[in-house]
N, C-alpha and C. Protein backbone atom coordinates (compact mmCIF):
# COMPACT_ATOMS: atom_id res chain seq x y z
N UNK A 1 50.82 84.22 18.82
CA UNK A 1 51.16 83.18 19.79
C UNK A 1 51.82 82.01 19.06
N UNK A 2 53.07 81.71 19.48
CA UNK A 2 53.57 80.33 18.93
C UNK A 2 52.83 78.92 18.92
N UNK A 3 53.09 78.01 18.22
CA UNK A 3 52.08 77.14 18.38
C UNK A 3 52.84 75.87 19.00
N UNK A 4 52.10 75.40 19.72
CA UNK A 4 52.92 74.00 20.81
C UNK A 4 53.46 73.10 19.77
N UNK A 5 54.44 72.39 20.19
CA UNK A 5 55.25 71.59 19.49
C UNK A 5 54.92 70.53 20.52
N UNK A 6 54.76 69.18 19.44
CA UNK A 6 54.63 67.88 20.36
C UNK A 6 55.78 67.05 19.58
N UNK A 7 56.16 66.00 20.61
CA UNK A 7 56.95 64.90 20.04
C UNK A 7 56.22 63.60 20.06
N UNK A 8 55.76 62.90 19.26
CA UNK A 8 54.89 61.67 18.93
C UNK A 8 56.26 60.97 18.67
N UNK A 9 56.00 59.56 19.46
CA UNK A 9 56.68 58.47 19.70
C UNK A 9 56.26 57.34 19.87
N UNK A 10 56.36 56.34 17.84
CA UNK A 10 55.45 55.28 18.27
C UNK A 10 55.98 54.38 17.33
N UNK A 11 56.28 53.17 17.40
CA UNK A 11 57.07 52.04 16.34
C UNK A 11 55.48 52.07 15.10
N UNK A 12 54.57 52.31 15.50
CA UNK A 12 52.92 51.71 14.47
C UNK A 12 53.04 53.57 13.84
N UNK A 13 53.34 53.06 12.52
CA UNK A 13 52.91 54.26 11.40
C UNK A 13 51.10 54.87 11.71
N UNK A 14 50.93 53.68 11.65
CA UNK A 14 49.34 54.07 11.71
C UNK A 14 48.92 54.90 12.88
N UNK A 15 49.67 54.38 14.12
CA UNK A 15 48.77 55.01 15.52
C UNK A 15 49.85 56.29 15.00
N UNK A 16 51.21 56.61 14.69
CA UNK A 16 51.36 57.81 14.37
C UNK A 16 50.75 58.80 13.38
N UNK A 17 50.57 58.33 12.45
CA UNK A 17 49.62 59.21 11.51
C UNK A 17 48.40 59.63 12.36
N UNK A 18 47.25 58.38 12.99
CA UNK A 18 46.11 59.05 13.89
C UNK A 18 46.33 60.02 14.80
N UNK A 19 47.51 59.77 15.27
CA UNK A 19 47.92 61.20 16.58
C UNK A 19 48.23 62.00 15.87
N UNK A 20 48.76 62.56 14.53
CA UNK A 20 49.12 63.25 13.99
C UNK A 20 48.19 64.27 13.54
N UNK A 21 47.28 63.27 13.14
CA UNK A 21 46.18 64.22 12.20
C UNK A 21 45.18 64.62 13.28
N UNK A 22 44.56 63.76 14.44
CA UNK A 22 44.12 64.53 15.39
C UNK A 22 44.54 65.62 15.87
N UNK A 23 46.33 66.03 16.07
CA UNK A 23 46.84 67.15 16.75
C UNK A 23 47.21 68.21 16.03
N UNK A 24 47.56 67.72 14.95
CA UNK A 24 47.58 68.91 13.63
C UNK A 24 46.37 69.71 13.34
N UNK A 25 45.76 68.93 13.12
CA UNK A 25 44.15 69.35 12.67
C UNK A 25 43.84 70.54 14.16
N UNK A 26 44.26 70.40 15.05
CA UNK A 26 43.82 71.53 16.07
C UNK A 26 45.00 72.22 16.16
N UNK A 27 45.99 72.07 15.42
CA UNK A 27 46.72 73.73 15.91
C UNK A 27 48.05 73.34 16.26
N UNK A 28 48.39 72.05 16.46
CA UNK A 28 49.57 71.72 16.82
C UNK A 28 50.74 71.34 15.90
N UNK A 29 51.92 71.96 16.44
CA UNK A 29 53.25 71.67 15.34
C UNK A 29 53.68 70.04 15.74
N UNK A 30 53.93 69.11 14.83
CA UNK A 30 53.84 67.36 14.91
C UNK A 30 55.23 67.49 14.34
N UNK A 31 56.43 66.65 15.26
CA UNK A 31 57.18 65.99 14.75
C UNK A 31 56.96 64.19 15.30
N UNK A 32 57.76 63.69 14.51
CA UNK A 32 57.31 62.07 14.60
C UNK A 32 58.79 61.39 15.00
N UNK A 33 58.48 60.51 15.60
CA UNK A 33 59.94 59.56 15.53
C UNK A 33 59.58 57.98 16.14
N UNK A 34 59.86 56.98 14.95
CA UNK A 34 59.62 55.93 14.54
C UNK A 34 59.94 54.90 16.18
N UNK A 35 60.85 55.31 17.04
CA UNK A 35 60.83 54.55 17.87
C UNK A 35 61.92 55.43 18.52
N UNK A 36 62.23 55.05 20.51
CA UNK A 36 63.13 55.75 21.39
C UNK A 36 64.46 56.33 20.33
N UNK A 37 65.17 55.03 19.55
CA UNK A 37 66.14 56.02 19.40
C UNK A 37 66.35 57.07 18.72
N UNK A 38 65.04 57.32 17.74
CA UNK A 38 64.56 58.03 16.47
C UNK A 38 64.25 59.57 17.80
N UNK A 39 63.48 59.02 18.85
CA UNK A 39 62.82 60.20 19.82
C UNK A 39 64.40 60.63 20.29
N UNK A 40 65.38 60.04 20.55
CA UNK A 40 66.42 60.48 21.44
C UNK A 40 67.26 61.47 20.56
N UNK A 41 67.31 60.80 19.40
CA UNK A 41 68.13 62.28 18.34
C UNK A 41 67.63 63.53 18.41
N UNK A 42 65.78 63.57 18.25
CA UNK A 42 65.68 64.32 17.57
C UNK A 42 64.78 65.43 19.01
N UNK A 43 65.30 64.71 20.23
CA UNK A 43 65.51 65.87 21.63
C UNK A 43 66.42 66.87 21.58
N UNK A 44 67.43 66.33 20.93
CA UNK A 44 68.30 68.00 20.40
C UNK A 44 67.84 69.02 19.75
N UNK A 45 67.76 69.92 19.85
CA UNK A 45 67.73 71.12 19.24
C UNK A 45 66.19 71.76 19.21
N UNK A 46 65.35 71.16 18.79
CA UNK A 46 63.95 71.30 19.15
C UNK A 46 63.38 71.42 20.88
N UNK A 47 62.62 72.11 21.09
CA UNK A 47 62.12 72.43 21.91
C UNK A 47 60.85 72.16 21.75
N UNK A 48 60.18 70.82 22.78
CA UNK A 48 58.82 70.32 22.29
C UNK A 48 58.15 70.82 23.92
N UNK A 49 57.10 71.00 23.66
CA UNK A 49 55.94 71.37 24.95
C UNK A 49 55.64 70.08 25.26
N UNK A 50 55.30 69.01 24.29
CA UNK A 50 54.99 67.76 25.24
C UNK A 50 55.12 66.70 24.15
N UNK A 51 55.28 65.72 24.83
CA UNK A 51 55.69 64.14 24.56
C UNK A 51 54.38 63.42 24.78
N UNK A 52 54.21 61.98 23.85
CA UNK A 52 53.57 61.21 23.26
C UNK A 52 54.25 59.98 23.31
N UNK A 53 54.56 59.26 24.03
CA UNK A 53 55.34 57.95 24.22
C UNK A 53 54.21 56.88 24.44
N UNK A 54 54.90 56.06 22.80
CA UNK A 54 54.08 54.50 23.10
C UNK A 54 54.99 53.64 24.32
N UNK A 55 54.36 52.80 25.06
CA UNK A 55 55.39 52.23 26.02
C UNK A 55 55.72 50.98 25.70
N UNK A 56 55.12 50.08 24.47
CA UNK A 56 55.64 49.23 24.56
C UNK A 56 56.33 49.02 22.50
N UNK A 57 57.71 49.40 22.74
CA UNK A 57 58.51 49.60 21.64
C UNK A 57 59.69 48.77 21.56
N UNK A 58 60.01 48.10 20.29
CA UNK A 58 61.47 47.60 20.45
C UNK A 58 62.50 48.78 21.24
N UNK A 59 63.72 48.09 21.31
CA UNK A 59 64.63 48.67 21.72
C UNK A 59 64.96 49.48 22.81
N UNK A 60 64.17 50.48 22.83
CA UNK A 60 64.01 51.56 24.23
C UNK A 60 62.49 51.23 24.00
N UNK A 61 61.95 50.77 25.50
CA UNK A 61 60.79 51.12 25.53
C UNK A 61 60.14 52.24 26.12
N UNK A 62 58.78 52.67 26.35
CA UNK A 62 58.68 53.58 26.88
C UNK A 62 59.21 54.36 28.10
N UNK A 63 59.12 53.54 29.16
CA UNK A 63 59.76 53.82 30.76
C UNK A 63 60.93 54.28 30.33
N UNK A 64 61.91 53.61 29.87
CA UNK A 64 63.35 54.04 29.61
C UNK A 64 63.15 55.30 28.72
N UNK A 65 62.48 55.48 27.76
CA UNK A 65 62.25 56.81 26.64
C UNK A 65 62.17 57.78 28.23
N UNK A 66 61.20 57.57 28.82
CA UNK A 66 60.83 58.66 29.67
C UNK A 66 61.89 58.96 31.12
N UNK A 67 62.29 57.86 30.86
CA UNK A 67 63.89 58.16 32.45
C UNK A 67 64.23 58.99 31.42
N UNK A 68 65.21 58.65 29.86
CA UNK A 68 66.08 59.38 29.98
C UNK A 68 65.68 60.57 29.54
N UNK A 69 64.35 60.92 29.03
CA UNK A 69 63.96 61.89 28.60
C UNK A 69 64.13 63.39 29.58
N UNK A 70 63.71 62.66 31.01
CA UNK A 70 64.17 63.19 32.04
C UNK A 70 65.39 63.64 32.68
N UNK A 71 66.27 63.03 32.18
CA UNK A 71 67.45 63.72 32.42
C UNK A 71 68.10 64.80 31.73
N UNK A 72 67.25 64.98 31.01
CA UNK A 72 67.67 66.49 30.19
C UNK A 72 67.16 67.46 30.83
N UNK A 73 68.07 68.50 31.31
CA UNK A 73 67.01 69.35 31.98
C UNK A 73 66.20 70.47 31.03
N UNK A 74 66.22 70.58 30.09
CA UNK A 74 65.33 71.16 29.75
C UNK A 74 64.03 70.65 29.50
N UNK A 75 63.88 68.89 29.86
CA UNK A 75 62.97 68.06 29.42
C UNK A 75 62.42 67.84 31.00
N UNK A 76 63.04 68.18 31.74
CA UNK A 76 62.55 67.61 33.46
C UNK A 76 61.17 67.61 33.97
N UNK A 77 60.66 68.92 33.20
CA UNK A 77 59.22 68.70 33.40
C UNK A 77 58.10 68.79 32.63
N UNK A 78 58.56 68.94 30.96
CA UNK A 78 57.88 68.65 30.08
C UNK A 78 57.27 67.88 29.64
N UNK A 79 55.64 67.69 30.34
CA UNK A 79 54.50 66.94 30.86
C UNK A 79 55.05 65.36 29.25
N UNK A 80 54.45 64.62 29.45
CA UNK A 80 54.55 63.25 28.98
C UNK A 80 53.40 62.34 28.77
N UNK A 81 52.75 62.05 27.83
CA UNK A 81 51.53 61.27 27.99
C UNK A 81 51.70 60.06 27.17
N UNK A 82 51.71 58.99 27.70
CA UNK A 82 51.73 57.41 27.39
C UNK A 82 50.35 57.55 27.12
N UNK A 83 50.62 56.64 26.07
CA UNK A 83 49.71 56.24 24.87
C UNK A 83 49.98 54.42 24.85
N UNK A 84 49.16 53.40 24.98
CA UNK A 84 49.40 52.17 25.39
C UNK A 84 48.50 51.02 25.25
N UNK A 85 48.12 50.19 24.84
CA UNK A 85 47.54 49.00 24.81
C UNK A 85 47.72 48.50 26.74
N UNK A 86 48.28 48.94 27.17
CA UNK A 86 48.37 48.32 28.58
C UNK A 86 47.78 49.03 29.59
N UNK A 87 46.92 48.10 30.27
CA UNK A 87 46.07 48.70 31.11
C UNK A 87 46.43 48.38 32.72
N UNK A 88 47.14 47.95 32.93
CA UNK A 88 47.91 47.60 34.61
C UNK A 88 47.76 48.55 35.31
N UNK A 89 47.32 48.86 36.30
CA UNK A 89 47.51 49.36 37.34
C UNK A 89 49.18 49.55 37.17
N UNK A 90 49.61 48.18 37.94
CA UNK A 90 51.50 48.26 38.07
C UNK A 90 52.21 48.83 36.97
N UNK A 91 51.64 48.94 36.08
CA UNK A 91 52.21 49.36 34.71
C UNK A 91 52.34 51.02 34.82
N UNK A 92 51.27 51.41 35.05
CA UNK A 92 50.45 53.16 35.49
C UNK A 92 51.59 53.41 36.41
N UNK A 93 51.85 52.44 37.35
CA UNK A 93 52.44 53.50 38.33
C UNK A 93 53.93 53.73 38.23
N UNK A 94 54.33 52.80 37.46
CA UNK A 94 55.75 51.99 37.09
C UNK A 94 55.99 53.65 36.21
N UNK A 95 55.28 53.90 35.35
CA UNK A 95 55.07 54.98 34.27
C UNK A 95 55.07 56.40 34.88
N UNK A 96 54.73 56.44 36.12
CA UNK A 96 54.62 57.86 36.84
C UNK A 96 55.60 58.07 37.89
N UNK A 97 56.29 56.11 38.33
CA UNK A 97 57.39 57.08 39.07
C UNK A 97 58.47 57.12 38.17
N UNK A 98 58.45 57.08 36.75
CA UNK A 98 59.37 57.56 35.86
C UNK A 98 59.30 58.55 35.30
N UNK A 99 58.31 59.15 35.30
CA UNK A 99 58.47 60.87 35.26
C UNK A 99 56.46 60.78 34.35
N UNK A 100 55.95 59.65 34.05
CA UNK A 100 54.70 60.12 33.34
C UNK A 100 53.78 61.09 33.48
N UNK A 101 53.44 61.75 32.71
CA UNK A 101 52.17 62.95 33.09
C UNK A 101 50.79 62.50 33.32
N UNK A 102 50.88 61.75 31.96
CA UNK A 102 49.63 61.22 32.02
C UNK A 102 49.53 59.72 31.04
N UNK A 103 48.24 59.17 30.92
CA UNK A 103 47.99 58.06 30.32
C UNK A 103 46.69 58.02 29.57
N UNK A 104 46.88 57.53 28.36
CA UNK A 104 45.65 57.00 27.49
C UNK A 104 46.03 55.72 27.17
N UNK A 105 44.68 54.84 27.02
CA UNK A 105 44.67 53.15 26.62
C UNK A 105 44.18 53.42 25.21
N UNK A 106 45.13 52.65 24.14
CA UNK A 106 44.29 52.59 23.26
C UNK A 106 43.34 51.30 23.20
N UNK A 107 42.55 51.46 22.10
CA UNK A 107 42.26 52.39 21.35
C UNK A 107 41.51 53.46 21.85
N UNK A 108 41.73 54.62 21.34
CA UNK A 108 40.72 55.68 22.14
C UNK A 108 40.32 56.77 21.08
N UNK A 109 39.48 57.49 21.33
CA UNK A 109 38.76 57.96 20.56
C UNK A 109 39.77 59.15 20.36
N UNK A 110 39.05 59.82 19.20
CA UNK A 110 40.27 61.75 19.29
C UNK A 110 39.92 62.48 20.06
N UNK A 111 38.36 62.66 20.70
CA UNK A 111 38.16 63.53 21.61
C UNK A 111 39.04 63.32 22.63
N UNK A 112 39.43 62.17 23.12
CA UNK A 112 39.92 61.94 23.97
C UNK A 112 41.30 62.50 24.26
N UNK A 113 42.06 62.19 23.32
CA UNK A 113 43.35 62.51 23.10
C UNK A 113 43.44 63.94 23.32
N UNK A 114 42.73 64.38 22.58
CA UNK A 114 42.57 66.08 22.21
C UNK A 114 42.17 66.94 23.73
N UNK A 115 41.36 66.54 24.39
CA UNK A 115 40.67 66.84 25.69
C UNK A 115 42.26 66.87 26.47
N UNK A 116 42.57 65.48 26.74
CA UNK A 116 44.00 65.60 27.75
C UNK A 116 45.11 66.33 27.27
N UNK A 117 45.26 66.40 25.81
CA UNK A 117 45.66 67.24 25.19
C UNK A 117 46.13 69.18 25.87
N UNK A 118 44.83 69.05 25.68
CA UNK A 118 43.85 70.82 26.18
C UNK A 118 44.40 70.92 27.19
N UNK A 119 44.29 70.07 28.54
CA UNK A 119 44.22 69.89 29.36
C UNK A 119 45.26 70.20 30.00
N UNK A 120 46.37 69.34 29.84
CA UNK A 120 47.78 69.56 29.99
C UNK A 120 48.28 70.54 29.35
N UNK A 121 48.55 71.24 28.02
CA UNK A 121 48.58 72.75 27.47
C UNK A 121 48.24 73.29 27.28
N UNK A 122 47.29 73.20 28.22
CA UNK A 122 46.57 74.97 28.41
C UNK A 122 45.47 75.45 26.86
């Protein structure tokens, strides 16, 4: 069985390394990209099962990562989970009618991550 490919998308080295080593450590193929425009290159050619978008990033922030992420159709419904210091309601929903799958607040534990993880790929 091939092993899921994720795309982690986060300006903080650190919260990338923690998602990293939580998702690696269970089985998952990790590519990284330092911020939207780092995530927007490297949507070519790779074929990821799911996305990891911090939402609040210089330059492209999350919402926009995830519109245009969406306009790729091979990306149209390749689930999406915001990862965020922001806890808004308006924020949540702002995030889902832009295509979000799902949401975690940090800080959060690895079970956590890992569980919604499962969850969403099977």
């Amino acid at each position: 069985m091939q092993r899921k490919r994720i795309l982690i998308v986060d300006d903080s080295k650190s919260m990338r390394c923690y998602i990293r080593f939580i998702l690696k450590s269970a089985g998952y193929d990790i590519t990284e990209a330092v911020d939207g425009y780092d995530a927007i290159q490297k949507l070519n050619g790779t074929n990821y099962n799911l996305f990891i978008f911090d939402l609040i990033m210089p330059c492209i922030d999350g919402i926009s990562l995830i519109k245009r992420t969406r306009t790729i159709e091979k990306y149209r419904f390749t689930p999406i989970i915001v990862v965020t210091t922001e806890s808004r309601q308006c924020v949540k929903i702002e995030c889902r009618q832009a295509g979000a799958t799902a949401w975690i607040v940090k800080p959060f534990k690895s079970e956590q991550l890992l569980a919604l993880t499962k969850k969403i790929l099977g």
